[in-house]
Every structure is written in C-alpha cells, then in structure tokens.
N, C-alpha and C. Protein backbone atom coordinates (compact mmCIF):
# COMPACT_ATOMS: atom_id res chain seq x y z
N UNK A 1 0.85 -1.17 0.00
CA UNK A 1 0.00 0.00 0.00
C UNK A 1 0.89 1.23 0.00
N UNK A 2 0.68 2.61 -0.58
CA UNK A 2 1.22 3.74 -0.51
C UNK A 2 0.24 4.57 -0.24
N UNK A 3 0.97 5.58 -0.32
CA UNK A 3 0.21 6.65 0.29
C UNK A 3 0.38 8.16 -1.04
N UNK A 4 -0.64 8.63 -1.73
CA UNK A 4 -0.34 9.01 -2.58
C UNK A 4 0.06 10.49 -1.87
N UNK A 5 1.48 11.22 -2.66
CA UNK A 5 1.76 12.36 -1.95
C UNK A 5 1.45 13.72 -2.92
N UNK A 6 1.25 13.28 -4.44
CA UNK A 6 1.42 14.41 -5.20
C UNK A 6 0.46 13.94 -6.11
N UNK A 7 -0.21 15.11 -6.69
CA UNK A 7 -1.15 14.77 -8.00
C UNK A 7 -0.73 16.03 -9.16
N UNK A 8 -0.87 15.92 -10.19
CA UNK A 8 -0.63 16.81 -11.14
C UNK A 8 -1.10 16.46 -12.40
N UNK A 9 -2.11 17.50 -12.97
CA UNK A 9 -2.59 16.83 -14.61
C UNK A 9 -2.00 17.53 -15.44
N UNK A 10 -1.15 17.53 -15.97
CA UNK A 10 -0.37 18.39 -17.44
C UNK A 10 -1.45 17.87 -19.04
N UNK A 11 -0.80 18.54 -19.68
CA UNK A 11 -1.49 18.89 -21.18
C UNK A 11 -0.31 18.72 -21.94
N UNK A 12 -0.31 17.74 -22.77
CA UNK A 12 0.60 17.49 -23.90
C UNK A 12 0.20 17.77 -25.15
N UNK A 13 1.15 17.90 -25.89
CA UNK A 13 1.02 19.19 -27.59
C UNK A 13 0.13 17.90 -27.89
N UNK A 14 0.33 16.83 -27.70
CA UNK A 14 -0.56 15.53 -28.61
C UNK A 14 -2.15 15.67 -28.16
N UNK A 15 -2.60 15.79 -27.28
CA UNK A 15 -3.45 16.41 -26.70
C UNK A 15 -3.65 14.94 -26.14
N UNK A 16 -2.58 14.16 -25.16
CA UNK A 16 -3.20 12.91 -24.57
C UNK A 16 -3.68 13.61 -23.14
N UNK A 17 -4.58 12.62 -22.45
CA UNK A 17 -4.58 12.89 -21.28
C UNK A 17 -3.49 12.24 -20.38
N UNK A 18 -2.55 12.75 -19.09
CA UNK A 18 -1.52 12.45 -18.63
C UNK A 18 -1.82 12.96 -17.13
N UNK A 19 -1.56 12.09 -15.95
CA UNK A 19 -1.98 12.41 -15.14
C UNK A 19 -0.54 11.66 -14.13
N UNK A 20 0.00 12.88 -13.22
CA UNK A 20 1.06 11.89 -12.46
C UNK A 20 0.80 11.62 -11.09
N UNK A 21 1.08 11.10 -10.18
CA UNK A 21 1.15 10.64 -8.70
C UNK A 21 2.71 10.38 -8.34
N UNK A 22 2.52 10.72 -7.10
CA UNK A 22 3.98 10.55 -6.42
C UNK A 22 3.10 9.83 -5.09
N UNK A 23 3.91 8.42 -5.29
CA UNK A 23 3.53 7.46 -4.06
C UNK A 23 5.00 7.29 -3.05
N UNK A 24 4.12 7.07 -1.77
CA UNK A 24 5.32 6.95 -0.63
C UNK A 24 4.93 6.22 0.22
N UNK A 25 5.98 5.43 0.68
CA UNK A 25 6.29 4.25 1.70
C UNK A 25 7.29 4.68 2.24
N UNK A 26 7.16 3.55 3.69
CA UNK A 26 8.31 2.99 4.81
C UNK A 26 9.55 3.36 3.47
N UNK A 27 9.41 3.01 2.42
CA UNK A 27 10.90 2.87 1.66
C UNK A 27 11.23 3.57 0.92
N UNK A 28 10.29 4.51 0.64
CA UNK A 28 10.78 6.03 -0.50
C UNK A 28 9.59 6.35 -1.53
N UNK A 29 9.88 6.98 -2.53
CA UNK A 29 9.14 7.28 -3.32
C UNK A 29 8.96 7.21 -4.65
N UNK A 30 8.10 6.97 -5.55
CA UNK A 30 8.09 6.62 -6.86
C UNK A 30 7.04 7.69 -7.53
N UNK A 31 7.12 8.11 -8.68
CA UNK A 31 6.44 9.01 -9.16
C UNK A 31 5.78 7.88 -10.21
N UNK A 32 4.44 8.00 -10.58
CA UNK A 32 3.36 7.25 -11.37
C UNK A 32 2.81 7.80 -12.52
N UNK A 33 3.23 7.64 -13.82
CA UNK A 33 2.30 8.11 -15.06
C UNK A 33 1.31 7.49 -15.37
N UNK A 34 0.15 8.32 -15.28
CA UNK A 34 -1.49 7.69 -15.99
C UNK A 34 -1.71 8.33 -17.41
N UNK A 35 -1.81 7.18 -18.36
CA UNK A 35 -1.78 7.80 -19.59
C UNK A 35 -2.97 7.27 -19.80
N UNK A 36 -3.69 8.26 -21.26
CA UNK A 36 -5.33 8.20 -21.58
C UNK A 36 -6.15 7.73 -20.81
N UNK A 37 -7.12 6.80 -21.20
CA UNK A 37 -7.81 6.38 -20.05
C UNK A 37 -7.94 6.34 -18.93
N UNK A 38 -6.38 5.71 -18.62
CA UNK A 38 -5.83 5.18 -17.13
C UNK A 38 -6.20 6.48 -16.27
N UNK A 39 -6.19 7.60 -17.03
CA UNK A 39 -6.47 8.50 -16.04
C UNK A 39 -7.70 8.70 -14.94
N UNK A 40 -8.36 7.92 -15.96
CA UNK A 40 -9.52 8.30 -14.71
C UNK A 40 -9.52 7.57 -13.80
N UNK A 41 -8.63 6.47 -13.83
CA UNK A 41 -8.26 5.52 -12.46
C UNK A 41 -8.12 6.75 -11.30
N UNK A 42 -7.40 8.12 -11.59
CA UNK A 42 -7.16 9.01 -10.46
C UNK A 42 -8.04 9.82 -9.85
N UNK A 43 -9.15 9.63 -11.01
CA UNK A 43 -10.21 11.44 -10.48
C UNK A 43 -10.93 11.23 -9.39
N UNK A 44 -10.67 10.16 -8.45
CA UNK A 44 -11.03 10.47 -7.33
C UNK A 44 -10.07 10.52 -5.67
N UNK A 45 -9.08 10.62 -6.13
CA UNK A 45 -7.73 10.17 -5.58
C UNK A 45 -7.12 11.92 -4.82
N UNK A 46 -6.97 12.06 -3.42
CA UNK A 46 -6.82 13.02 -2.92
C UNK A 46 -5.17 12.64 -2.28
N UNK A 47 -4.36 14.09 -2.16
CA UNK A 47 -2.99 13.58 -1.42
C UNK A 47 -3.11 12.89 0.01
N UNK A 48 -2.57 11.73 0.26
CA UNK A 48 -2.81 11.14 1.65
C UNK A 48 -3.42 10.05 1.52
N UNK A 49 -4.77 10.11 0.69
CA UNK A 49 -4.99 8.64 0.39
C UNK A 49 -4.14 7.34 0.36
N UNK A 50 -4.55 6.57 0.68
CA UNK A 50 -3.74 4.77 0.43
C UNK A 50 -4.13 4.41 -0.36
N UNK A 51 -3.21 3.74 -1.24
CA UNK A 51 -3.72 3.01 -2.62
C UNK A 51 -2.94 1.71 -2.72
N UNK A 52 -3.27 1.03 -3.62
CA UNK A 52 -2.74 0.02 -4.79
C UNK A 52 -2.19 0.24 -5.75
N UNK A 53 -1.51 -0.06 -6.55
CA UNK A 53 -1.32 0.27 -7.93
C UNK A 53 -1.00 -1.42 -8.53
N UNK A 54 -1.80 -1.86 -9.40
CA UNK A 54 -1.23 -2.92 -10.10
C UNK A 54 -1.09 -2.79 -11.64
N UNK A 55 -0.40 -3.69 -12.22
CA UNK A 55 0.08 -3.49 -13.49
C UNK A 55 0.37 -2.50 -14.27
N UNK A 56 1.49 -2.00 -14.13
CA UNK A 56 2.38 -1.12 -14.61
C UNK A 56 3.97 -1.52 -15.28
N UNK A 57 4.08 -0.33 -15.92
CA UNK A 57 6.02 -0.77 -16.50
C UNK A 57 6.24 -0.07 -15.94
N UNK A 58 8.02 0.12 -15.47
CA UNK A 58 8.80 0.74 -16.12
C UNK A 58 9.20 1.15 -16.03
N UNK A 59 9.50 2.27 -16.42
CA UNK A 59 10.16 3.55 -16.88
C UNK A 59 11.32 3.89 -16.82
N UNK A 60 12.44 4.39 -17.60
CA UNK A 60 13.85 4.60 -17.18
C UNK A 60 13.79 5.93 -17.96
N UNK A 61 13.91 7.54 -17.41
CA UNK A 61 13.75 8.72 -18.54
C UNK A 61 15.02 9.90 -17.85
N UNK A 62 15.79 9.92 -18.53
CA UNK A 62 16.76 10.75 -17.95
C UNK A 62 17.67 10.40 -16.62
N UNK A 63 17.77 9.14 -16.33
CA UNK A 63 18.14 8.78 -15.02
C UNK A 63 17.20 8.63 -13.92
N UNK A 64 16.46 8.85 -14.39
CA UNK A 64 14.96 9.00 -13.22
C UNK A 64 13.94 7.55 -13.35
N UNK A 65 13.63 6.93 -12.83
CA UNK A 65 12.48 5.86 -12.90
C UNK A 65 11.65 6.05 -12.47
N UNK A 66 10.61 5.50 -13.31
CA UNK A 66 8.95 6.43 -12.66
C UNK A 66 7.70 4.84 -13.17
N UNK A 67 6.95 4.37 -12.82
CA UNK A 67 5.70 3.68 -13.50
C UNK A 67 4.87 4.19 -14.41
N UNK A 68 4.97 3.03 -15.40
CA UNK A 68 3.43 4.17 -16.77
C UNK A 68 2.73 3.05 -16.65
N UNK A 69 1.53 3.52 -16.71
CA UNK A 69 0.31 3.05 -16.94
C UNK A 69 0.39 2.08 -17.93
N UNK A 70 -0.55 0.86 -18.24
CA UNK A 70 -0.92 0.20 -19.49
C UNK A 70 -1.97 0.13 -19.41
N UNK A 71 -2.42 -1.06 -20.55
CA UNK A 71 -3.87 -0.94 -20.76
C UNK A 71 -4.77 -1.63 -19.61
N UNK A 72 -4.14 -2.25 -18.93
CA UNK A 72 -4.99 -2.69 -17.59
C UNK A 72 -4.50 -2.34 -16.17
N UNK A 73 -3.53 -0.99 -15.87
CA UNK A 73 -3.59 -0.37 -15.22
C UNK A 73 -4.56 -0.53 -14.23
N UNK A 74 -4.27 -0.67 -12.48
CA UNK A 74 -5.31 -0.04 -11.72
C UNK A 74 -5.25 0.58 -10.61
N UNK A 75 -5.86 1.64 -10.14
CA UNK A 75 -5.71 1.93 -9.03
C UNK A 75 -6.99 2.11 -7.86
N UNK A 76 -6.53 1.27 -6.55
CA UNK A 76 -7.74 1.12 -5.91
C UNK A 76 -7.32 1.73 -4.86
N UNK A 77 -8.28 2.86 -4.09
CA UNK A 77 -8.03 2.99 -3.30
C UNK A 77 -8.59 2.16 -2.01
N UNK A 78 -7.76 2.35 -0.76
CA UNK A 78 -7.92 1.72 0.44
C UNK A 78 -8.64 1.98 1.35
N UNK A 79 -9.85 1.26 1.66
CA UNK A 79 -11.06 2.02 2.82
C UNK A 79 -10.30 1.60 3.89
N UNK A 80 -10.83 2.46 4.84
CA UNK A 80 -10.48 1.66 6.32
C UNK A 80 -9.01 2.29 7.08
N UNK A 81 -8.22 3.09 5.56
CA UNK A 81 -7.33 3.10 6.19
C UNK A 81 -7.42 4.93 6.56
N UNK A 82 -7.07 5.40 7.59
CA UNK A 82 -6.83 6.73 7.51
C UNK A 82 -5.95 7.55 7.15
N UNK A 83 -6.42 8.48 5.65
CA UNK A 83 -4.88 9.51 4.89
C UNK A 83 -4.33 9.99 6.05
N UNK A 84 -3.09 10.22 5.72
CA UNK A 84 -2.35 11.52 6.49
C UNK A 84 -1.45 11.98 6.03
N UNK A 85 -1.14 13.50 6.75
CA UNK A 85 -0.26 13.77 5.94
C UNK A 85 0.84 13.89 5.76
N UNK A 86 1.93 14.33 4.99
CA UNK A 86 2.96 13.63 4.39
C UNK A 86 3.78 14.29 4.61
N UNK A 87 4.92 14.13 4.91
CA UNK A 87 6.24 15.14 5.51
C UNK A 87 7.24 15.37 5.08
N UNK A 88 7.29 14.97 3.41
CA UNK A 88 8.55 14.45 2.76
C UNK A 88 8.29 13.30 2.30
N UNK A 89 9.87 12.92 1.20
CA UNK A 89 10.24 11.43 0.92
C UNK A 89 10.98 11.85 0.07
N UNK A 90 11.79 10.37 0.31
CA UNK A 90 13.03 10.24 -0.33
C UNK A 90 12.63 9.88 -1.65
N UNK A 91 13.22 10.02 -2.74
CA UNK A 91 13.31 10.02 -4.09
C UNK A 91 13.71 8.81 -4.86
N UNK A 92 12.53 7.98 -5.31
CA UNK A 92 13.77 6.81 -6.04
C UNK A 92 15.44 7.67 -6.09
N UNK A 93 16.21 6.62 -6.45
CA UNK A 93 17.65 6.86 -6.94
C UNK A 93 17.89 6.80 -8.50
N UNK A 94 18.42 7.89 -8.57
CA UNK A 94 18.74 7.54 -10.30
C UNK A 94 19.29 6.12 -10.63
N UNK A 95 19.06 5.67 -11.62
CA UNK A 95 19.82 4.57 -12.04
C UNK A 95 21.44 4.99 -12.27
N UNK A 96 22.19 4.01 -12.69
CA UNK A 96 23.51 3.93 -12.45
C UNK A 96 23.94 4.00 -14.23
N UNK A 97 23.23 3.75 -15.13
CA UNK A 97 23.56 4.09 -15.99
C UNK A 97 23.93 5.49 -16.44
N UNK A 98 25.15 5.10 -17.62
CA UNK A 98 26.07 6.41 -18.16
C UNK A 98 25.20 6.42 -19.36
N UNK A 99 25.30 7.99 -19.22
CA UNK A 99 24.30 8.62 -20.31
C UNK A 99 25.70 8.90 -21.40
N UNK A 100 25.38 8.80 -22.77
CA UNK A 100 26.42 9.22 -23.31
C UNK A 100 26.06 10.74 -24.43
C-alpha cells in the first residue's frame, strides 16, 4: 500500500490525457504516469490517500524511474485506512547508468 503524496494533470502538444502521482512508503518514493484512459483511475484520488497500484512498467527517462500506466492499469483505493499527511520522501535513486 502507498500513500499518494502528489497529484498533477499536465497537457501534452498531442493532446493525450496524462496524469502523475507521487507514491510513498516505509521505503521512499516513486512518481506514477497515468496515460489516456488510465487516467480516470485518479479522479477520485486526494494527497494522503492509500492506494494500490497494479500493473504497470517501467520507466527509465533521464536517469529517473517512474511507472506508466498500461492498458490494464489499476488503481484502488484503500477504505479503512486513515490519509495523512505527508512530511517528505526520499526520491527513487537515479539509475547507475552512463548517459552518453
């Protein structure tokens, strides 16, 4: 389970819909891309909430790793549990690969 810390909907020249999350645990943090559809997995998703996230890739973009959405993407949120709020988090780690 995480705890979602960040939401943000940007607008791309393609005109997809793109929607990100920044999730956090006991162990750090991962930032989440929702592409087309997948997005509306989020529109009810507030910072603090607990979630799920299943089936996802990925991502390796500039040294940074992040999850994208696919076509069966999901995100559920968690009853029962109480949001709170968030004080920080540590940052995935860049990968170790040399950019050339």
């Amino acid at each position: 389970m995480n705890r979602v810390t960040k939401v943000n909907v940007k607008s791309t020249k393609k005109k997809v819909n793109k929607k990100e999350l920044r999730l956090k645990d006991k162990t750090g943090s991962i930032d989440v891309v929702m592409w087309r559809d997948a997005t509306e997995e989020c529109r009810r998703l507030s910072v603090g909430d607990v979630v799920t996230v299943t089936n996802t890739k990925t991502n390796e973009y500039q040294g940074n790793v992040s999850l994208n959405s696919t076509g069966h993407t999901k995100i559920t949120k968690v009853v029962g549990v109480k949001p709170k709020k968030t004080t920080g988090s540590r940052p995935v780690p860049k990968t170790s690969k040399t950019r050339q």
